[in-house]
Protein backbone atom coordinates (compact mmCIF):
# COMPACT_ATOMS: atom_id res chain seq x y z
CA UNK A 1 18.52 21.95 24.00
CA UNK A 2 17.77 18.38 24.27
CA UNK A 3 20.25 15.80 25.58
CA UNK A 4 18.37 13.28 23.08
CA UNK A 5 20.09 13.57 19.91
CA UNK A 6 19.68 11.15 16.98
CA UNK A 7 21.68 11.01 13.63
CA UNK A 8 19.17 9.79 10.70
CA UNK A 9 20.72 8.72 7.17
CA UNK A 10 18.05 8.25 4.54
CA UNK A 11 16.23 11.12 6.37
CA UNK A 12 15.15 12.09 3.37
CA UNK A 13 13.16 8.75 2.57
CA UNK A 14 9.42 7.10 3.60
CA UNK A 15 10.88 5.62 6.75
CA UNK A 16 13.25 8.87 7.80
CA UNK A 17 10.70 11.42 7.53
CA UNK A 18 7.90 9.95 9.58
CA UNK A 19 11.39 8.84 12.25
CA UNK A 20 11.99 12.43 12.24
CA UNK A 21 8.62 13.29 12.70
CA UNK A 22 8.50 10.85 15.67
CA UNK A 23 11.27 11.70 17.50
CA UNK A 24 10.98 15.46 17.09
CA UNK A 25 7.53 14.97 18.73
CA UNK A 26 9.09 12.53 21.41
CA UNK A 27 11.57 16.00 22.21
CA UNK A 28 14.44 14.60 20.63
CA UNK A 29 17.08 17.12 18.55
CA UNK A 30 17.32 15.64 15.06
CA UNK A 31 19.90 15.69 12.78
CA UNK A 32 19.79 14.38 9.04
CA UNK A 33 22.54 12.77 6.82
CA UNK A 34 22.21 14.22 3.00
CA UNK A 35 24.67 13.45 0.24
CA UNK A 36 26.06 16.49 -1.49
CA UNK A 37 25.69 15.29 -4.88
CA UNK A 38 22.20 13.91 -4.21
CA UNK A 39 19.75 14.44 -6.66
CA UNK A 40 16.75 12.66 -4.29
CA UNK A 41 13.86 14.95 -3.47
CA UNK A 42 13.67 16.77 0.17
CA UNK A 43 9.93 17.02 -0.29
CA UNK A 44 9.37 14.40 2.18
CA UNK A 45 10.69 16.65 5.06
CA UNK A 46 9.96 19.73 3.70
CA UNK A 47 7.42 20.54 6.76
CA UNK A 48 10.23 19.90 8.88
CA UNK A 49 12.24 22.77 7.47
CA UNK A 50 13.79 24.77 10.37
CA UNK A 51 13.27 21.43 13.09
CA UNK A 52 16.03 19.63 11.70
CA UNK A 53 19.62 20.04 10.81
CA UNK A 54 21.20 18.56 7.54
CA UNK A 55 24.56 17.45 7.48
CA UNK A 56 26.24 16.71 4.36
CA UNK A 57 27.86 12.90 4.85
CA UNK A 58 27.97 9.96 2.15
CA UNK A 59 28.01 5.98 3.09
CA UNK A 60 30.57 5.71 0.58
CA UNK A 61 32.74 7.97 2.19
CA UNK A 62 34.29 6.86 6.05
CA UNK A 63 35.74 10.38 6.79
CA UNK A 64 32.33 12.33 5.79
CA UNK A 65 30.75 9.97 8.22
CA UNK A 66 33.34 10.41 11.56
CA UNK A 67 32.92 14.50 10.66
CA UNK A 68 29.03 14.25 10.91
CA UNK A 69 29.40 12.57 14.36
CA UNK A 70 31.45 14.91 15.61
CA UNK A 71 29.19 17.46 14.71
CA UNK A 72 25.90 15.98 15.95
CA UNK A 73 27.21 13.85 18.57
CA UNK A 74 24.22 11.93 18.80
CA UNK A 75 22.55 9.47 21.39
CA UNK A 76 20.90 7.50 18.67
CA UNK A 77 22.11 6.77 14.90
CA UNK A 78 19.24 5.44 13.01
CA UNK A 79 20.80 3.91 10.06
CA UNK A 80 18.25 4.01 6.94
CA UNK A 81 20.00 5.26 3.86
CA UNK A 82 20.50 2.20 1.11
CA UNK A 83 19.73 1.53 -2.25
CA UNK A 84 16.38 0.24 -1.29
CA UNK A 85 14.74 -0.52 -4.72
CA UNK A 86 15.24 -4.50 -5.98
CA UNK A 87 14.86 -4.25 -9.32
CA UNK A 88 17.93 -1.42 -9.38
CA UNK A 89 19.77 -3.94 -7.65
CA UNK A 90 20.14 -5.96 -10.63
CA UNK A 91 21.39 -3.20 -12.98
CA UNK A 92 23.51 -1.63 -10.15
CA UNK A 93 24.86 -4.74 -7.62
CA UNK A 94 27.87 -3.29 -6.56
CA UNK A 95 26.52 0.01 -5.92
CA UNK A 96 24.15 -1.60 -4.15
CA UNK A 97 26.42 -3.57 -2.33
CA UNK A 98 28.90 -0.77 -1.33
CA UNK A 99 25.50 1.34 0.18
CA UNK A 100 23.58 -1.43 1.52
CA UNK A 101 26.52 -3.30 2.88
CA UNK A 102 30.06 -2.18 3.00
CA UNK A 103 27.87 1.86 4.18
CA UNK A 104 26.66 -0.15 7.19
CA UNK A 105 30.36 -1.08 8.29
CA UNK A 106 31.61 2.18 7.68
CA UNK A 107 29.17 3.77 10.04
CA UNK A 108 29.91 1.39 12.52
CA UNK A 109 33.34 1.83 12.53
CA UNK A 110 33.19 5.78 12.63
CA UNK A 111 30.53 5.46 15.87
CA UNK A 112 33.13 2.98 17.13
CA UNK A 113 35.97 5.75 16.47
CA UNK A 114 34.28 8.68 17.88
CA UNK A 115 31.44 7.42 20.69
CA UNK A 116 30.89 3.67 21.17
CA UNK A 117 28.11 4.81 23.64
CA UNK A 118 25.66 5.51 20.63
CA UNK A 119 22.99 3.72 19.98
CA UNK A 120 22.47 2.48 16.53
CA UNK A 121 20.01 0.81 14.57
CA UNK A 122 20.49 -0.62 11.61
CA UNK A 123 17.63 -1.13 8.46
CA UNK A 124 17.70 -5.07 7.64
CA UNK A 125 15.00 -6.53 5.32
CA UNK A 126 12.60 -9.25 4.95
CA UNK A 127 14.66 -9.61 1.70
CA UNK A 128 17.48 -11.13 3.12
CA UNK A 129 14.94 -14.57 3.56
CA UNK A 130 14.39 -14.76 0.37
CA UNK A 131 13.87 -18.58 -0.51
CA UNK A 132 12.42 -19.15 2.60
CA UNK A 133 12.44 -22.92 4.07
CA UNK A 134 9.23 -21.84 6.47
CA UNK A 135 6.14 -19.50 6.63
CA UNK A 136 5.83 -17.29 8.70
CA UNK A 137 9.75 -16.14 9.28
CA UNK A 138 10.93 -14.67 12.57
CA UNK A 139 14.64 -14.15 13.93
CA UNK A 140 15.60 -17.08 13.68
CA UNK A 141 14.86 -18.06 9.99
CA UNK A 142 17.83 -18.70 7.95
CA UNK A 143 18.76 -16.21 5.36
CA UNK A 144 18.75 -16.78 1.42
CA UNK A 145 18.02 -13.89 -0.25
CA UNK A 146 17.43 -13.80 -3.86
CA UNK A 147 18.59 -10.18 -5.06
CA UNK A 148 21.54 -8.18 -4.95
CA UNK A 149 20.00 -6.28 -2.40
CA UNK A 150 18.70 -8.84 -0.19
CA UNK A 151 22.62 -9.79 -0.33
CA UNK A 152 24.11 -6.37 0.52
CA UNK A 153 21.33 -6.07 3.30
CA UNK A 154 22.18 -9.85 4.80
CA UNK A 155 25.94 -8.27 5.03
CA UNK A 156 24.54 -4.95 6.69
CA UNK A 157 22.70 -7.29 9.11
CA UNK A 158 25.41 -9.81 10.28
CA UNK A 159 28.47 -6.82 10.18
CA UNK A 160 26.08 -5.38 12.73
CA UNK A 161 25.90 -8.52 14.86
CA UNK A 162 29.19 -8.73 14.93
CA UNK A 163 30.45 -5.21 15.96
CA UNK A 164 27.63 -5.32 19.05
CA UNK A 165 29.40 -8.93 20.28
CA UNK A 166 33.13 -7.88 19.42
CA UNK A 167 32.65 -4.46 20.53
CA UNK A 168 30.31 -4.29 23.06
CA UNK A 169 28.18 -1.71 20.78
CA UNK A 170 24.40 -1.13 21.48
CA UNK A 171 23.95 -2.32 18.17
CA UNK A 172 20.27 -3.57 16.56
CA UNK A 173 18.78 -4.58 13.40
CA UNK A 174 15.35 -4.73 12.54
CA UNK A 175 13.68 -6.77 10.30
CA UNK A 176 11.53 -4.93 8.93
CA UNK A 177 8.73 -6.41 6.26
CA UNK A 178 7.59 -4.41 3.74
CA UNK A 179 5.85 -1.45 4.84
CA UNK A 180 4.45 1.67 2.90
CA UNK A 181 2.80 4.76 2.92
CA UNK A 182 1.61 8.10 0.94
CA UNK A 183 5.46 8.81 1.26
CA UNK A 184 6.80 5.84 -0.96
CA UNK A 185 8.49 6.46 -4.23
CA UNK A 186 6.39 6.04 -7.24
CA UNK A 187 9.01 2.76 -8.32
CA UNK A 188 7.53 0.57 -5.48
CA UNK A 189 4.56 -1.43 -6.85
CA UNK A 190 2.56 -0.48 -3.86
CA UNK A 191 2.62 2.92 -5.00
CA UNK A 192 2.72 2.34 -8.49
CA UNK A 193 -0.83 0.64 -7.86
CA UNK A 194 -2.13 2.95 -5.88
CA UNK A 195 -1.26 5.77 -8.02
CA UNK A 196 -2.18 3.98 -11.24
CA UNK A 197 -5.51 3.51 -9.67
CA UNK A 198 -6.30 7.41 -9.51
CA UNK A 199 -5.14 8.52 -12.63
CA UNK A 200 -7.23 6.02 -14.32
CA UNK A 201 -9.92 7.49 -11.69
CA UNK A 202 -9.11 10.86 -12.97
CA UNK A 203 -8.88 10.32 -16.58
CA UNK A 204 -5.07 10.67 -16.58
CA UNK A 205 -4.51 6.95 -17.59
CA UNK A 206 -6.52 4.28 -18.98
CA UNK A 207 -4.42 1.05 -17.95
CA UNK A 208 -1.64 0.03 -15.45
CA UNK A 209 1.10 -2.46 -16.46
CA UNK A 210 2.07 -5.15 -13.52
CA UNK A 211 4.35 -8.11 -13.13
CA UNK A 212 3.57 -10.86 -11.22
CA UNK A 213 0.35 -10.47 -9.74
CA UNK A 214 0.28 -13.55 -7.47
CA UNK A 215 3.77 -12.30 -5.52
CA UNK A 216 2.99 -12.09 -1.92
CA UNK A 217 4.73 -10.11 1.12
CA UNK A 218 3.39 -9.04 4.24
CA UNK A 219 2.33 -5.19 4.10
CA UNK A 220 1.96 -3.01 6.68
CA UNK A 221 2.15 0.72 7.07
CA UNK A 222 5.67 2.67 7.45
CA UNK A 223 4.17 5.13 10.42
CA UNK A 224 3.66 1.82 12.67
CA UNK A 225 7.16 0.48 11.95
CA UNK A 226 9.38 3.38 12.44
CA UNK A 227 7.93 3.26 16.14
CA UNK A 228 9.26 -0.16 16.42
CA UNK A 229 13.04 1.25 15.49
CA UNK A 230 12.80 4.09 18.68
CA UNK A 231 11.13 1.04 20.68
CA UNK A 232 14.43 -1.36 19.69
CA UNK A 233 16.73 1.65 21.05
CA UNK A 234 15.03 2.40 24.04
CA UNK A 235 15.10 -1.60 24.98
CA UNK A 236 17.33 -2.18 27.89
CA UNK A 237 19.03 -4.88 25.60
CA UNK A 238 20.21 -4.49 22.49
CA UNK A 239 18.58 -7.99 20.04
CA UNK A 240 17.23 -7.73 16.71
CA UNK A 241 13.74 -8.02 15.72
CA UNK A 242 11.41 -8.92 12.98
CA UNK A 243 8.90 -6.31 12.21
CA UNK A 244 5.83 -7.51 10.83
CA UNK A 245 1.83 -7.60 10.26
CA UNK A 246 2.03 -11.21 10.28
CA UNK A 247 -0.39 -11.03 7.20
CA UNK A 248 0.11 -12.12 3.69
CA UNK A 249 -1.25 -10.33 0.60
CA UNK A 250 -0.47 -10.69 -3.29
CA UNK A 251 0.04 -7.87 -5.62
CA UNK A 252 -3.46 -9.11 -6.87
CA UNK A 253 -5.11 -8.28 -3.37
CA UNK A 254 -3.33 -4.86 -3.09
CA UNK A 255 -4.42 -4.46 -6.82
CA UNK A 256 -8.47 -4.97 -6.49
CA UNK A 257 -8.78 -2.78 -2.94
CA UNK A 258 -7.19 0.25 -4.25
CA UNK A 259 -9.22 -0.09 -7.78
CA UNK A 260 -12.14 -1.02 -5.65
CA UNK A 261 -11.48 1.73 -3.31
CA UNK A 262 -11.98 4.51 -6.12
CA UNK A 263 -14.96 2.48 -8.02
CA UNK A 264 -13.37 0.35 -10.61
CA UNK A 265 -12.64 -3.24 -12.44
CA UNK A 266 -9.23 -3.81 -12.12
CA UNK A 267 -9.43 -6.03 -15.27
CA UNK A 268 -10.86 -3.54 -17.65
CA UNK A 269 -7.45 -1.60 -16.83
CA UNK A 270 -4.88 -4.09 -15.18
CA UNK A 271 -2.28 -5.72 -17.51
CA UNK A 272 0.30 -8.08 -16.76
CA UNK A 273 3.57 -6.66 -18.59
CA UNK A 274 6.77 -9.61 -18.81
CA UNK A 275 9.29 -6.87 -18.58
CA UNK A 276 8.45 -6.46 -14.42
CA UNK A 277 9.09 -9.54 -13.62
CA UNK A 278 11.76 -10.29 -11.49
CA UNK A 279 14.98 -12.63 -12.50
CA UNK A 280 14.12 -14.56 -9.42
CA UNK A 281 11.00 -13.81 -6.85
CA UNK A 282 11.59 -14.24 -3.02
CA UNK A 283 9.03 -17.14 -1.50
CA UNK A 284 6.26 -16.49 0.77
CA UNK A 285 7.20 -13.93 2.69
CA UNK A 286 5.37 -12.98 5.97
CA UNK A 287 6.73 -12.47 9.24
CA UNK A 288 6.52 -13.45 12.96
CA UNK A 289 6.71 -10.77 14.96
CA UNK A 290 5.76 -12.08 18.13
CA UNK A 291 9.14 -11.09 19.83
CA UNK A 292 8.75 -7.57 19.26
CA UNK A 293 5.26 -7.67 20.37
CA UNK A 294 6.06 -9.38 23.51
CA UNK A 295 9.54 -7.87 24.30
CA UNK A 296 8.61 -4.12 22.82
CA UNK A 297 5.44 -4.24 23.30
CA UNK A 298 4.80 -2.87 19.75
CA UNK A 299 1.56 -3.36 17.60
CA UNK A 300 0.63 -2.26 14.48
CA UNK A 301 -2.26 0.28 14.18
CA UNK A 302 -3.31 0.46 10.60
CA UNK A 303 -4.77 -1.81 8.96
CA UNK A 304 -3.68 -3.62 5.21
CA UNK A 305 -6.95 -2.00 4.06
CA UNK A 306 -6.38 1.35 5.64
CA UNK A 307 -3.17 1.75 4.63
CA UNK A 308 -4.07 1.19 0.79
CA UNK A 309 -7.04 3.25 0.95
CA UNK A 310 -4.95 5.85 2.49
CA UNK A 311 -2.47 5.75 0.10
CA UNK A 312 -5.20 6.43 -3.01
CA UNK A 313 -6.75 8.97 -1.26
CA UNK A 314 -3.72 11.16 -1.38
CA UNK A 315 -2.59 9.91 -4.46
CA UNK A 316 -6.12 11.05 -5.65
CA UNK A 317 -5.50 14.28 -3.82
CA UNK A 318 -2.41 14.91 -5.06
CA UNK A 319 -2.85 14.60 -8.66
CA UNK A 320 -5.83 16.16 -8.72
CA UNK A 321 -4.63 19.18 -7.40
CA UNK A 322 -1.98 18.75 -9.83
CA UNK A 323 -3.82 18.58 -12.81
CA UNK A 324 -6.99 20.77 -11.72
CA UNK A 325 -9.55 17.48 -11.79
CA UNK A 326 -11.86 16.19 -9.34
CA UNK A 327 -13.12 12.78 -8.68
């Protein structure tokens, strides 16, 4: 048995299936946090079935949280679980608050209660910038984010600061810009574009409804950034760390590779729809990650292109298997 032993929550999401992936392949013994009463798909890890254990624990709930320590006792706590989608943040801010934020304290205070020698990283956001006052943003960028959920996630962030300088806890955050994959949920724009793209491809669909097209974040892919968080916990001091490609794109670019990608005009099936626009829209974000890559020694390997032709491809795959159609 291995005496590396990490806790994930949000296993069950993009980022906490290709972490488990990761550190199952780096040897480590993995254990997963799952809410009882979760209705959220396992498919994600479902070719991890019998390499990693699932413990039933909730960030709403500090007792459920000390019990799944004890029973992992982990090295490592990887803390990913959050209501991670914006626009839900709106319709459900305290929710979001008591996940994103108050979750993060509660874990922190049952590692502090049970082993202070863990490890733990915690999920921040390129959300918490916000209305940024400069371009590109690194660790030092003031925070003034513009949703519910770049709120909660600012909390998560600075509760974590402060329990690694009151408490001596090998406590991170990382930064982490938006990043994507095959794996993301169908309500994230990337993926909404990229399966849009191959049902109209397919014949499934003939348009795709957008908001703002000329939003801009800095993309990379999820695989590359989960290597950062193992990298962050492995450092021999624990500092945070913006995760980044350092590369800004609008919804517009994303838009007219993954249409291009699968042989179409974008505005013969593209339209701009009011009711996904955001209440307000965070300002140019794109990150510095220049620490990381000189501390960490961390790169990213796939490209903005590659990641969004990847990400057709298996949507293409996918529903045509579904549906019995080929390109």
């Amino acid at each position: 048995m291995s005496d590396r032993r990490a806790l994930i929550t949000g296993i069950t999401g993009q980022d906490g299936s290709y972490l488990a992936e990761l550190l199952l392949d780096e040897g480590y013994q993995v254990f997963g946090m799952v809410r009882r009463a979760s209705t959220e798909s396992s498919e994600r890890i479902a070719h991890l079935a019998g390499r990693v254990t699932l413990l039933q624990a909730d960030l709403l709930d500090q007792f459920s949280l000390v019990g799944a320590l004890e029973e992992a006792r982990p090295t490592e706590v990887y803390n990913l679980a959050a209501q991670s989608f914006v626009p839900t943040s709106w319709r459900q801010p305290v929710l979001t608050a008591e996940f994103s934020g108050v979750g993060v304290t509660r874990m922190l205070e049952a590692i502090r209660m049970v082993d202070p020698s863990v490890r733990f990283y915690q999920a921040s956001s390129s959300e918490m910038f916000g209305k940024v006052p400069e371009a590109p943003q690194n660790e030092l960028t003031p925070f003034y984010p513009r949703s519910p959920y770049g709120v909660a996630k600012a909390y998560g962030h600075f509760i974590t600061v402060n329990y690694r300088e009151s408490y001596d806890l090998f406590a991170v955050s990382g930064i982490l810009f938006n990043h994507e994959s095959p794996r993301r949920g169908l309500e994230f724009v990337t993926r909404k574009i990229t399966d849009g793209a191959a049902r109209i491809k397919l014949g499934l669909a003939d348009e795709l409804r957008l908001g703002n097209l000329d939003a801009k974040r800095d993309w990379g892919f999820a695989g590359d950034y989960v290597r950062a968080m193992l990298m962050m916990l492995r450092h021999h001091e624990p500092t945070d760390y913006v995760v980044a490609s350092g590369e800004e794109h609008s919804v517009r670019d994303l838009v007219e590779l993954a249409f291009e990608h699968v042989g179409l005009d974008p505005e013969r099936h593209v339209r701009v729809d009011p009711a996904f626009v955001r209440p307000t829209e965070s300002d140019r974000l794109v990150g510095d990650a220049s620490k990381a890559r000189r501390e960490l020694g961390w790169e990213p390997r796939v490209s903005f292109r590659e990641m969004v032709e990847m990400m057709v491809d298996a949507d293409l795959a996918r529903l045509g298997e579904r549906h019995d159609v080929t390109v």
